[in-house]
N, C-alpha and C. Protein backbone atom coordinates (compact mmCIF):
# COMPACT_ATOMS: atom_id res chain seq x y z
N UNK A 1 0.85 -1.18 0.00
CA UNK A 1 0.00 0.00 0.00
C UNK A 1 0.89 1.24 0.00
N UNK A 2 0.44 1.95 -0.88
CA UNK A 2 1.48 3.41 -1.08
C UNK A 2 0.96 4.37 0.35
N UNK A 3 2.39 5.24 0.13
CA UNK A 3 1.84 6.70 1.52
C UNK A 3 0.35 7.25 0.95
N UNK A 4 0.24 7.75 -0.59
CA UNK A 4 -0.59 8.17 -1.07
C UNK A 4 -2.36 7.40 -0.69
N UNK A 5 -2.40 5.78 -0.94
CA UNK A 5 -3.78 5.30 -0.71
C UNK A 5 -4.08 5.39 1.01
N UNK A 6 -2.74 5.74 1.36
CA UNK A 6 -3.35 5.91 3.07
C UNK A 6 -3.81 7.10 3.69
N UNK A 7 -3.03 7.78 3.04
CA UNK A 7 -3.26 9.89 3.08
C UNK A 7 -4.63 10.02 2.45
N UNK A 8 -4.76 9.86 1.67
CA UNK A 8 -5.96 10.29 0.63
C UNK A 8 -7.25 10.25 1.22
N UNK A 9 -7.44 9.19 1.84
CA UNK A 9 -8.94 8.79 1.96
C UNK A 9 -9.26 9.91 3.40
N UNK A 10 -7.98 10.33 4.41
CA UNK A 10 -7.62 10.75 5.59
C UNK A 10 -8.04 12.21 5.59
N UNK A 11 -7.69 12.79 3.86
CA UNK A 11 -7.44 14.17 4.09
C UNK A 11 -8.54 14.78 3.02
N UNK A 12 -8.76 14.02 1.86
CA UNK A 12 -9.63 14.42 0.83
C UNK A 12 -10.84 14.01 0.63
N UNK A 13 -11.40 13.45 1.94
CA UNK A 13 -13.07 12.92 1.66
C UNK A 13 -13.53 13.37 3.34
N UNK A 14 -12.63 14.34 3.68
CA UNK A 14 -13.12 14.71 5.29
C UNK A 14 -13.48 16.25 4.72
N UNK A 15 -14.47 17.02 5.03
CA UNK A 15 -15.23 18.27 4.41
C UNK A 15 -13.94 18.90 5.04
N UNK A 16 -13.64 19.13 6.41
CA UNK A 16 -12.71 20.65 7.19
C UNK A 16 -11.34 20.44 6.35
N UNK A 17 -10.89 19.31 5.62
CA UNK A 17 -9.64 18.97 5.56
C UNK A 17 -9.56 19.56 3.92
N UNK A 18 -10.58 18.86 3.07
CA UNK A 18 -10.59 19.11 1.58
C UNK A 18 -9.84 20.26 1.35
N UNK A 19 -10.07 20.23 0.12
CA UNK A 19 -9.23 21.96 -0.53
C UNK A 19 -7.80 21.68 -0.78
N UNK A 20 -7.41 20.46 -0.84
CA UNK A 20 -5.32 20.35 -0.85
C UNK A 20 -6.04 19.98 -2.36
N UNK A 21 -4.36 20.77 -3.06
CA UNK A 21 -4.25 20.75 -4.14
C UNK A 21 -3.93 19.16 -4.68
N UNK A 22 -3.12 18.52 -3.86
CA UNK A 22 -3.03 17.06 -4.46
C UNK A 22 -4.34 15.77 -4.45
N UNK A 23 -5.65 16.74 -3.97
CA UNK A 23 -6.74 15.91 -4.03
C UNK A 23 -7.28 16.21 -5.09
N UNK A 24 -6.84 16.98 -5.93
CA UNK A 24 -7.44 17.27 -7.34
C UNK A 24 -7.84 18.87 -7.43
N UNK A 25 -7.73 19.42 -8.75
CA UNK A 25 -7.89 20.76 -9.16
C UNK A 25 -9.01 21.58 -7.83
N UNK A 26 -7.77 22.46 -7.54
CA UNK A 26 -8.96 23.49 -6.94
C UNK A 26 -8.90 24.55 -7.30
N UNK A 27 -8.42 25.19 -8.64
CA UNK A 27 -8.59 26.09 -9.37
C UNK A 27 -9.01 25.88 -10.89
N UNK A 28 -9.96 27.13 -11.10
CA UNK A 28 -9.57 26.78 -12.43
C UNK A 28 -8.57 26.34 -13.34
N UNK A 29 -7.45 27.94 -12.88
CA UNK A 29 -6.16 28.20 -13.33
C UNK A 29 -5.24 26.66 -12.97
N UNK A 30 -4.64 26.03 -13.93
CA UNK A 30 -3.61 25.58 -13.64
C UNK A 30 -2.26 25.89 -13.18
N UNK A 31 -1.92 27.32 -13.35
CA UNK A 31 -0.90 27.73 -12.61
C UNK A 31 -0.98 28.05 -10.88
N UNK A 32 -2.14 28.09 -10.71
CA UNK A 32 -2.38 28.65 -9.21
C UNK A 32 -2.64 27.04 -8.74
N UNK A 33 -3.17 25.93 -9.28
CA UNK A 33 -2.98 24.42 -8.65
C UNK A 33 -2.02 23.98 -8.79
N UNK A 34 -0.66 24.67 -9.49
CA UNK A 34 0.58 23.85 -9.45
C UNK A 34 1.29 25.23 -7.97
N UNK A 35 0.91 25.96 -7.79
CA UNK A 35 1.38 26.68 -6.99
C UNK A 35 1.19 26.12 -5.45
N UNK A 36 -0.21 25.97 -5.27
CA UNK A 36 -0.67 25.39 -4.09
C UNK A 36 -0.22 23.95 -4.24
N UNK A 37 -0.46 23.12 -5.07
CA UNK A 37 0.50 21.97 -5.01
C UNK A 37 2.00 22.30 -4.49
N UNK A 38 3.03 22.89 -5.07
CA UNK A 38 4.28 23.02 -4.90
C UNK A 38 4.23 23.58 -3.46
N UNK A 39 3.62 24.79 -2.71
CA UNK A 39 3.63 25.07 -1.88
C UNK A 39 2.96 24.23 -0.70
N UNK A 40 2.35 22.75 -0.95
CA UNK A 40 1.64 22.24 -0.15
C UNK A 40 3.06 20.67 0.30
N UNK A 41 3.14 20.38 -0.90
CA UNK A 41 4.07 19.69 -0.97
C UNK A 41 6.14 20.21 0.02
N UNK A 42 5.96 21.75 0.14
CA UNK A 42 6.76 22.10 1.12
C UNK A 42 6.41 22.09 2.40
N UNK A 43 5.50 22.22 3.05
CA UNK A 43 4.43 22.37 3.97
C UNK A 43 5.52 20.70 4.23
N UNK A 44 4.98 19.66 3.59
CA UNK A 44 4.91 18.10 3.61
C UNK A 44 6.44 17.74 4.28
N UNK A 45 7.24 18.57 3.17
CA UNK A 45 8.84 18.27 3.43
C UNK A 45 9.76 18.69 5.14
N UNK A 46 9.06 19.95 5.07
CA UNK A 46 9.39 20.47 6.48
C UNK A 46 9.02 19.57 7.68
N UNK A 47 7.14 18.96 7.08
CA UNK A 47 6.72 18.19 8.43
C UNK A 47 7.53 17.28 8.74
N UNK A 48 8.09 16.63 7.61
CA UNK A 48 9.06 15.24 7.42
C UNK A 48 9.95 15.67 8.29
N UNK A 49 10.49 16.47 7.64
CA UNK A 49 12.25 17.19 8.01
C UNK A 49 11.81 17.15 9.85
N UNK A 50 11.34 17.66 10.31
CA UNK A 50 10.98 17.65 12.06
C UNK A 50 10.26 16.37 12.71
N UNK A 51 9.65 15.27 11.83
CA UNK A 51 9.21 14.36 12.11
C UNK A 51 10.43 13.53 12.57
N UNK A 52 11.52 13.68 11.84
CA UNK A 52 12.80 12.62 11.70
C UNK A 52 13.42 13.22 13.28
N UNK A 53 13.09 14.30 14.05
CA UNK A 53 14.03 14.74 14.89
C UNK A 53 13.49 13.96 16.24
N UNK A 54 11.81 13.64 16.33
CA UNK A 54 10.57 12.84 17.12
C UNK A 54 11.93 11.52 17.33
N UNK A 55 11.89 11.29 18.69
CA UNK A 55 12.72 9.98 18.79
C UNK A 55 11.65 8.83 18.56
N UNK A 56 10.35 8.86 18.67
CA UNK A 56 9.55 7.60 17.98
C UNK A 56 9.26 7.64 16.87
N UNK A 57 10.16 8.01 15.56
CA UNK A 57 10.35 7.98 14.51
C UNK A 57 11.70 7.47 14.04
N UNK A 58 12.39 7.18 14.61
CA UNK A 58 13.94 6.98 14.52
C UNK A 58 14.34 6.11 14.19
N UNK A 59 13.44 5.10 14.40
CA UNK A 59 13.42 3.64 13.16
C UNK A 59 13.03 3.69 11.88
N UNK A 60 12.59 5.22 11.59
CA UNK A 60 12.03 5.37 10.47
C UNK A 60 12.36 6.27 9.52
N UNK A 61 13.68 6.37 10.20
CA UNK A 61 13.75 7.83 9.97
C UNK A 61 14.83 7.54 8.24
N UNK A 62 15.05 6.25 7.66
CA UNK A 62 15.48 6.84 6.57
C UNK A 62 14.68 6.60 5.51
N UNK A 63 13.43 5.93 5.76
CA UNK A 63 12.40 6.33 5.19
C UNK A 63 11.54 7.25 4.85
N UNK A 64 11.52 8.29 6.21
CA UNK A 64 11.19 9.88 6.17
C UNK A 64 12.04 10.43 5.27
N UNK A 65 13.48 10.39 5.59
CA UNK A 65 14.30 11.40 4.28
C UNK A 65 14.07 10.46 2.98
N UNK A 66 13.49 9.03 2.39
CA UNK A 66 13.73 9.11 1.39
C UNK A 66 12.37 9.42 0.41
N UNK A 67 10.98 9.76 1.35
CA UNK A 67 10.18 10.17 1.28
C UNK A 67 10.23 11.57 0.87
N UNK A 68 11.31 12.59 1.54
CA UNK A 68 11.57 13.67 1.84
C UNK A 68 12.15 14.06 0.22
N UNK A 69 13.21 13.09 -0.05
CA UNK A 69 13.53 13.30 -1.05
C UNK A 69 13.10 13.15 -2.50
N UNK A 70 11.89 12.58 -2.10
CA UNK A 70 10.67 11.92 -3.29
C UNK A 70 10.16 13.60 -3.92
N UNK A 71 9.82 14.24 -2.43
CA UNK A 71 9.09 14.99 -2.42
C UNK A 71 9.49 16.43 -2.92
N UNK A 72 10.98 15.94 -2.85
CA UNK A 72 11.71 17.56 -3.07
C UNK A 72 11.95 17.42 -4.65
N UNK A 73 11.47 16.07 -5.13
CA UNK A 73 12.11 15.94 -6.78
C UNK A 73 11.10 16.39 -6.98
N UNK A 74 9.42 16.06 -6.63
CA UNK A 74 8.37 16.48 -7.14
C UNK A 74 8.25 17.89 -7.31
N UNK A 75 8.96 18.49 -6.21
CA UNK A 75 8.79 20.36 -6.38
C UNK A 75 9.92 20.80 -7.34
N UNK A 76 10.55 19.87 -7.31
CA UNK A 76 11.88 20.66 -8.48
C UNK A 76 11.01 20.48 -9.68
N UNK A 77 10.07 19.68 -10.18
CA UNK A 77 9.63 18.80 -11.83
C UNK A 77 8.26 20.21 -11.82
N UNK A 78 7.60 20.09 -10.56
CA UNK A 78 6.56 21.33 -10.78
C UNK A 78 6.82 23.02 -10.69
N UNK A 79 8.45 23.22 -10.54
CA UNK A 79 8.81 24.61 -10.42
C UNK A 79 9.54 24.83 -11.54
N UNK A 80 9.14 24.11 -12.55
CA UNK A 80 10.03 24.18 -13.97
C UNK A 80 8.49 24.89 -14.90
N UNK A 81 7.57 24.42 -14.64
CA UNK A 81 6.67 25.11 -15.57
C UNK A 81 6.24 26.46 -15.21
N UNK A 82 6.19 26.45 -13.69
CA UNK A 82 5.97 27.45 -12.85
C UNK A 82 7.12 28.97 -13.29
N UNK A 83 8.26 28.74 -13.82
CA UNK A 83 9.34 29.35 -13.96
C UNK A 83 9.27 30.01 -15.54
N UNK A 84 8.35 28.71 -16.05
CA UNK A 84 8.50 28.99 -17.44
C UNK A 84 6.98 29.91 -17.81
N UNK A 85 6.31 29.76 -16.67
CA UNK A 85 5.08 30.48 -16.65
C UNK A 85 5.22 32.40 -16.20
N UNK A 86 5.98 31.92 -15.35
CA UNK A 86 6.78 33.34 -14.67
C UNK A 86 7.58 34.36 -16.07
N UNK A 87 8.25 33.51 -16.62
CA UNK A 87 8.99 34.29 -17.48
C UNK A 87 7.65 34.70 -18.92
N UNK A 88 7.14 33.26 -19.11
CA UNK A 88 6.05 33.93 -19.75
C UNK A 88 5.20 35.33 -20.05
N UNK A 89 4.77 35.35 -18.37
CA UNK A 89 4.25 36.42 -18.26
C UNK A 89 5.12 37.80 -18.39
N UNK A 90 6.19 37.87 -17.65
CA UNK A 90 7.46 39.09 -17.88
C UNK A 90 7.74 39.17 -19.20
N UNK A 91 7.63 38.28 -19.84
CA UNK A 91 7.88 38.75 -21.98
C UNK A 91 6.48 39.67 -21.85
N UNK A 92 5.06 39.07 -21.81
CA UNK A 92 3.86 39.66 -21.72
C UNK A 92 3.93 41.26 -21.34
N UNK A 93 4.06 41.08 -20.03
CA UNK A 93 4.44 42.29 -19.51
C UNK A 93 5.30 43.58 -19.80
N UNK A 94 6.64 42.94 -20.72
CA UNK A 94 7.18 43.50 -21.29
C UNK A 94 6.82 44.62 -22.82
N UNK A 95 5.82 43.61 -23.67
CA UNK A 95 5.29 44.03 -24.78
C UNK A 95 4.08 44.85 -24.49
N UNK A 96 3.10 44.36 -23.43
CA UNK A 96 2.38 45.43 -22.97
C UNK A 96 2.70 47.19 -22.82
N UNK A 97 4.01 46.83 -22.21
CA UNK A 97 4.62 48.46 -21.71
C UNK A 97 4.89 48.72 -22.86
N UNK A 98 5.70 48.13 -23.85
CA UNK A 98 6.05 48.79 -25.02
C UNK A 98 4.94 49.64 -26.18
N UNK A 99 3.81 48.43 -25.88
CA UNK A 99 2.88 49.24 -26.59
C UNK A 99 2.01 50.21 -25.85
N UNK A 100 2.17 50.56 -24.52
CA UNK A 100 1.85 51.25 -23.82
C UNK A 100 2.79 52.71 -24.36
N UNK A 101 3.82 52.74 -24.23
CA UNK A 101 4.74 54.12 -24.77
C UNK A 101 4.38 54.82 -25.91
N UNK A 102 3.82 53.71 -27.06
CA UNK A 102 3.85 54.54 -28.10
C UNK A 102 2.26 55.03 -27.83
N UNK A 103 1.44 54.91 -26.78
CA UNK A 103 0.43 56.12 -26.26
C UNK A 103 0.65 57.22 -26.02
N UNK A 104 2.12 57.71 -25.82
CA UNK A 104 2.39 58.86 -25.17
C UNK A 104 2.43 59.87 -25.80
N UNK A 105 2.62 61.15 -25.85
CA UNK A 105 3.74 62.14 -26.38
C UNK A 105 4.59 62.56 -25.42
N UNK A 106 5.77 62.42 -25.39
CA UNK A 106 6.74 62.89 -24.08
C UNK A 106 6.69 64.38 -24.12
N UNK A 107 6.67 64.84 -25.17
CA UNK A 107 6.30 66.59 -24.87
C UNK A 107 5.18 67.09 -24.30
N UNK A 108 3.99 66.25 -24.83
CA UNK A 108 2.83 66.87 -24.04
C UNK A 108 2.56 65.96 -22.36
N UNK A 109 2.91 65.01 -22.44
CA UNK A 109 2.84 64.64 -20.95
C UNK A 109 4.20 63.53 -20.58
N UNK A 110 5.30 64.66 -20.47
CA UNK A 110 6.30 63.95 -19.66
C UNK A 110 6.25 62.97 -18.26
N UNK A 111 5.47 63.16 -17.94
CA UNK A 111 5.61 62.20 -16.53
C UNK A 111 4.58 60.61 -17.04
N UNK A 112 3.41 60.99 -17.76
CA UNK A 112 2.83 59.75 -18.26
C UNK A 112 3.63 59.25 -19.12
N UNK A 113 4.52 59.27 -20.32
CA UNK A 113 5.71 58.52 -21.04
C UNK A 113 6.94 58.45 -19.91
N UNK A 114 6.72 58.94 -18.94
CA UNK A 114 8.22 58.16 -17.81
C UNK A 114 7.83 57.04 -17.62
N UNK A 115 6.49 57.26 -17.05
CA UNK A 115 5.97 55.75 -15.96
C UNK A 115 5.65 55.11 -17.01
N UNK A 116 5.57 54.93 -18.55
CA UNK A 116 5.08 54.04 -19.34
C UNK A 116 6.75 53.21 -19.68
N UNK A 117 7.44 54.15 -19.72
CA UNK A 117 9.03 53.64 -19.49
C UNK A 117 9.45 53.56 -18.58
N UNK A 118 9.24 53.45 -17.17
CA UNK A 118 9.73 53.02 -16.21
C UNK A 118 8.95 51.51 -16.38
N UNK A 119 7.49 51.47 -16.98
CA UNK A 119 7.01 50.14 -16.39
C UNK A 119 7.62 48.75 -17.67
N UNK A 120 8.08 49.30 -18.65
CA UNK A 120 9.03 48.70 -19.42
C UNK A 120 10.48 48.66 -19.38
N UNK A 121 10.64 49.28 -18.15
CA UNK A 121 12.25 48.94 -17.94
C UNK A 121 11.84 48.02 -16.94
N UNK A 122 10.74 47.94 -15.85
CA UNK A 122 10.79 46.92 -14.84
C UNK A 122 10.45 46.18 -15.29
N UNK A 123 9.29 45.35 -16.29
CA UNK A 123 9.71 44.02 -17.15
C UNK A 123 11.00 43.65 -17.74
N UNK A 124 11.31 44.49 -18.29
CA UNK A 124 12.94 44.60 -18.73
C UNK A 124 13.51 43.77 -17.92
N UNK A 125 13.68 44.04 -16.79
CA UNK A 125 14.67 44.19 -15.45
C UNK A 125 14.46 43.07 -15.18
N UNK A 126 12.84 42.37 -14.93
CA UNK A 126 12.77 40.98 -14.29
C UNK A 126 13.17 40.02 -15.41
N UNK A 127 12.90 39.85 -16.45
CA UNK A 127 13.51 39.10 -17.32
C UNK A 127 15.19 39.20 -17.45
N UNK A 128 15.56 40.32 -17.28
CA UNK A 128 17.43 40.15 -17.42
C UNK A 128 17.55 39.54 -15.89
N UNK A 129 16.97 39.40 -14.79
CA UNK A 129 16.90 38.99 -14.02
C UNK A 129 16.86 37.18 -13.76
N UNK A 130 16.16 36.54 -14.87
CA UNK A 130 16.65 35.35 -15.08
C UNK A 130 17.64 34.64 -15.71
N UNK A 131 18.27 35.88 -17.01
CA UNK A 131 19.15 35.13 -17.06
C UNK A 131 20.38 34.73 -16.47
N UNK A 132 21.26 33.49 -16.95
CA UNK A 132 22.23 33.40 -16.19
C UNK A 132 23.27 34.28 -15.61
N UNK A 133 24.39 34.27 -15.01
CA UNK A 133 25.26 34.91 -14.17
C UNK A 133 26.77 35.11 -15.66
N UNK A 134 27.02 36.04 -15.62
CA UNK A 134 27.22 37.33 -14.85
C UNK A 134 25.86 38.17 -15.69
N UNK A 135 24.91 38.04 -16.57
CA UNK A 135 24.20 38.72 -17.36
C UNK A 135 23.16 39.55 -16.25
N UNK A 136 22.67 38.49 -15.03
CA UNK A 136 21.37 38.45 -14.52
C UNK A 136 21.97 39.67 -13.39
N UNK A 137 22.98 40.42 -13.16
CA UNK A 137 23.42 40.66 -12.21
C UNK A 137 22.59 42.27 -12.12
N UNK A 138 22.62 42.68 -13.78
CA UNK A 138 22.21 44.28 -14.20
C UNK A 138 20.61 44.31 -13.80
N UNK A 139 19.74 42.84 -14.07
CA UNK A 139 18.16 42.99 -13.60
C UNK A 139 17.93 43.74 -12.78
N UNK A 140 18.10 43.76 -11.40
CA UNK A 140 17.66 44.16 -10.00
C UNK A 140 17.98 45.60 -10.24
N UNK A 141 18.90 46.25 -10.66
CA UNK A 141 19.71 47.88 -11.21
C UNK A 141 18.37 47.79 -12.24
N UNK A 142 18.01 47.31 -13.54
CA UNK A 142 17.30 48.04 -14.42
C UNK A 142 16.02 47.60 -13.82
N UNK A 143 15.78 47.01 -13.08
CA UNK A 143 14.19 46.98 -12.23
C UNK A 143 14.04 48.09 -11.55
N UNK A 144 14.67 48.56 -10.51
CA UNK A 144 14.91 49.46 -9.59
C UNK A 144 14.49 50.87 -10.34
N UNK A 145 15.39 50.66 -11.41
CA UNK A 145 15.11 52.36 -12.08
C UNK A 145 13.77 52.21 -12.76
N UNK A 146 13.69 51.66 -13.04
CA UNK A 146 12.26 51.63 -13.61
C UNK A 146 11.35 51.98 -12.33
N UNK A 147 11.20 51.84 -11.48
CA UNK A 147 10.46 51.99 -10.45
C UNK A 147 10.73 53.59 -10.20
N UNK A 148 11.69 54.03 -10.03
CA UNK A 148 11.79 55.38 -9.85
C UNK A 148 11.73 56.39 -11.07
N UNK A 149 11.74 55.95 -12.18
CA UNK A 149 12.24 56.84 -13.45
C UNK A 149 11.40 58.15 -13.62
N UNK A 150 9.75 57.51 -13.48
CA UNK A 150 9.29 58.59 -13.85
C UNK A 150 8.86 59.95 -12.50
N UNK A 151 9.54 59.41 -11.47
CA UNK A 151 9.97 60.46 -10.49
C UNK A 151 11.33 61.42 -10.79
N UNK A 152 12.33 60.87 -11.25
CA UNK A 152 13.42 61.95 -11.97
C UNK A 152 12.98 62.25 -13.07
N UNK A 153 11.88 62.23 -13.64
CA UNK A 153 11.66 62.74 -14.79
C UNK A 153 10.86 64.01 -14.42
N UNK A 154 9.99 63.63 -13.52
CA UNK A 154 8.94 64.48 -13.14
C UNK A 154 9.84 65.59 -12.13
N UNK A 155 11.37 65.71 -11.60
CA UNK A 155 12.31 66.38 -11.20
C UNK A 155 12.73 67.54 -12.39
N UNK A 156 13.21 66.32 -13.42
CA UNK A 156 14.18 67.01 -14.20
C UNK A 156 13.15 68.10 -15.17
N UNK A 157 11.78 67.41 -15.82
CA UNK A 157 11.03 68.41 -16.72
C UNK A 157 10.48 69.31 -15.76
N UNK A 158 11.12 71.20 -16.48
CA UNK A 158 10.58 72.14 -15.47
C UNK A 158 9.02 72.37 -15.56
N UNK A 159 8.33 71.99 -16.16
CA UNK A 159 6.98 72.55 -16.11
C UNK A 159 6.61 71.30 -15.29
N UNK A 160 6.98 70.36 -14.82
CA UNK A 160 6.04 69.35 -13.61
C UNK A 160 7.69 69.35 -12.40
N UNK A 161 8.02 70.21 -12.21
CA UNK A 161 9.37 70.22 -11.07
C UNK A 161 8.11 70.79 -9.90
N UNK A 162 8.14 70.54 -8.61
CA UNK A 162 7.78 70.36 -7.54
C UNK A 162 7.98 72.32 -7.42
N UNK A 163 9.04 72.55 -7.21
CA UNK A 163 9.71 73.97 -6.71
C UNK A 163 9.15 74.52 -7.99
N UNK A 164 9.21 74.28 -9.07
CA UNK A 164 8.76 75.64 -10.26
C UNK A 164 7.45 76.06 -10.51
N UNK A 165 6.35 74.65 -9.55
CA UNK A 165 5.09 74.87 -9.60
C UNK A 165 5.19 76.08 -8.74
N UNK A 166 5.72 75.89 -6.98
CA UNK A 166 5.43 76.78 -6.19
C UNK A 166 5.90 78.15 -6.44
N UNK A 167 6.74 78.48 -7.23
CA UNK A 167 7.48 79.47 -7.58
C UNK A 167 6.55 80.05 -8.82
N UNK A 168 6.00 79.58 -9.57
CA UNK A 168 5.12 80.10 -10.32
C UNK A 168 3.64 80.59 -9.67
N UNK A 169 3.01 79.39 -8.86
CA UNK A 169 1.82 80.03 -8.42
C UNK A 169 1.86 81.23 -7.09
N UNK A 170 3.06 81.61 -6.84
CA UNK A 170 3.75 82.85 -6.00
C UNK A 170 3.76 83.61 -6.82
N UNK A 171 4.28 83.34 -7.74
CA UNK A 171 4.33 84.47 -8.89
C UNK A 171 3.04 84.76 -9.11
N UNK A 172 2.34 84.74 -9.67
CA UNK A 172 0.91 84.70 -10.30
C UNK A 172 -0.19 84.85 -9.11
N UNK A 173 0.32 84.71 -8.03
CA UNK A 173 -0.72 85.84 -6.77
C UNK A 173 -0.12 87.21 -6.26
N UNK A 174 1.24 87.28 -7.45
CA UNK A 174 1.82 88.66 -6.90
C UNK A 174 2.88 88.56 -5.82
N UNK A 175 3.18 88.05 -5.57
CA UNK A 175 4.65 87.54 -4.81
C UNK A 175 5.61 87.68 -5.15
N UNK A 176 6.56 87.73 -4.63
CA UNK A 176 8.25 88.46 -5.18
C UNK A 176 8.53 86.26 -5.59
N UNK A 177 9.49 85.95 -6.11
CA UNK A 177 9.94 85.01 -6.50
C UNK A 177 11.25 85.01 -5.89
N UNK A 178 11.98 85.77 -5.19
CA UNK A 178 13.52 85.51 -4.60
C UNK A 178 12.84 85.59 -3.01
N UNK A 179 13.63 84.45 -2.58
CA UNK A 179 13.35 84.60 -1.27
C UNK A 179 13.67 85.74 -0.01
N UNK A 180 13.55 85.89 0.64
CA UNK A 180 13.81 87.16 1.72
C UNK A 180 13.42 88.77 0.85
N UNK A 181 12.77 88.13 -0.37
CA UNK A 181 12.65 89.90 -0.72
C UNK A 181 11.09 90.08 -1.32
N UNK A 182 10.48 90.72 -0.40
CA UNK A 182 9.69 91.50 -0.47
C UNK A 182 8.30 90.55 0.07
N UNK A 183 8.64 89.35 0.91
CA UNK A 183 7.90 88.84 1.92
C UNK A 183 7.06 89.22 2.85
């Protein structure tokens, strides 16, 4: 009799218990039932991993690790599509932003063409982010800026600068524009 025909009947035909992903689809999505699978199946490994430390397990215990190790091949075989699903989406993500930019005009609204290029440098970023070493090292740097870009943009262009707003609407209620004079 397998671990599986003894677990099963224990955990997936009791109502409070149901809902584990290895009792069968509980999503539509197949990526979110290989998620809760993979993440349920760690849940499993850890229990193992502390079960083996129980001294009334200790006769059993190289059965627990080779159980353990059953279990850790299963999450390596289901974090390969999961990875390939991940990157999937970051190409997605990527072409989205791109065709997001050519919405813009950077002259008439500089800060909406930043953040349409900041949000295509942070797809950018997570994809150079997978690849291998030394390539993957620049991701986390071109993610990062992307996150901030269209804040130095919204610095550097003077008609949306923080200080040239206030300095203009001073101006334009009649206010001196140099400080200490005529306050």
């Amino acid at each position: 009799m397998s671990v599986w025909e003894t677990v099963a009947p224990l955990v997936c035909h009791k109502k409070e218990l149901a809902g584990h992903a290895f009792c069968g689809p509980v999503s539509a999505s197949a990526k979110k039932n290989l998620e809760r699978l993979e993440a349920e199946l760690e849940e499993w490994e850890y229990s193992l991993k502390y079960a083996q430390t129980v001294s009334q397990f200790s006769p059993h215990a190289h059965k627990l690790e080779e159980l353990r190790g059953k279990i850790a091949q299963a999450r390596s075989v289901i974090s390969k599509p999961l990875s390939y699903a991940a990157t999937f989406q970051d190409g997605k993500d990527l072409l989205s932003a791109i065709r997001e930019i050519r919405r813009y005009d950077p002259r008439a609204n500089p800060v909406g063409a930043a953040r349409a290029y900041g949000k295509a440098m942070k797809s950018f970023g997570r994809l150079v982010e997978k690849l291998p070493p030394p390539a993957n090292a620049v991701g986390t740097l071109i993610t990062e800026m992307g996150e901030i870009f269209h804040k130095v943009v919204g610095d550097i262009v003077p008609k949306t600068r923080q200080t040239n707003k206030n300095v203009s609407d001073k101006f334009i209620q009649g206010g001196t524009v140099i400080p200490g004079f005529g306050d």
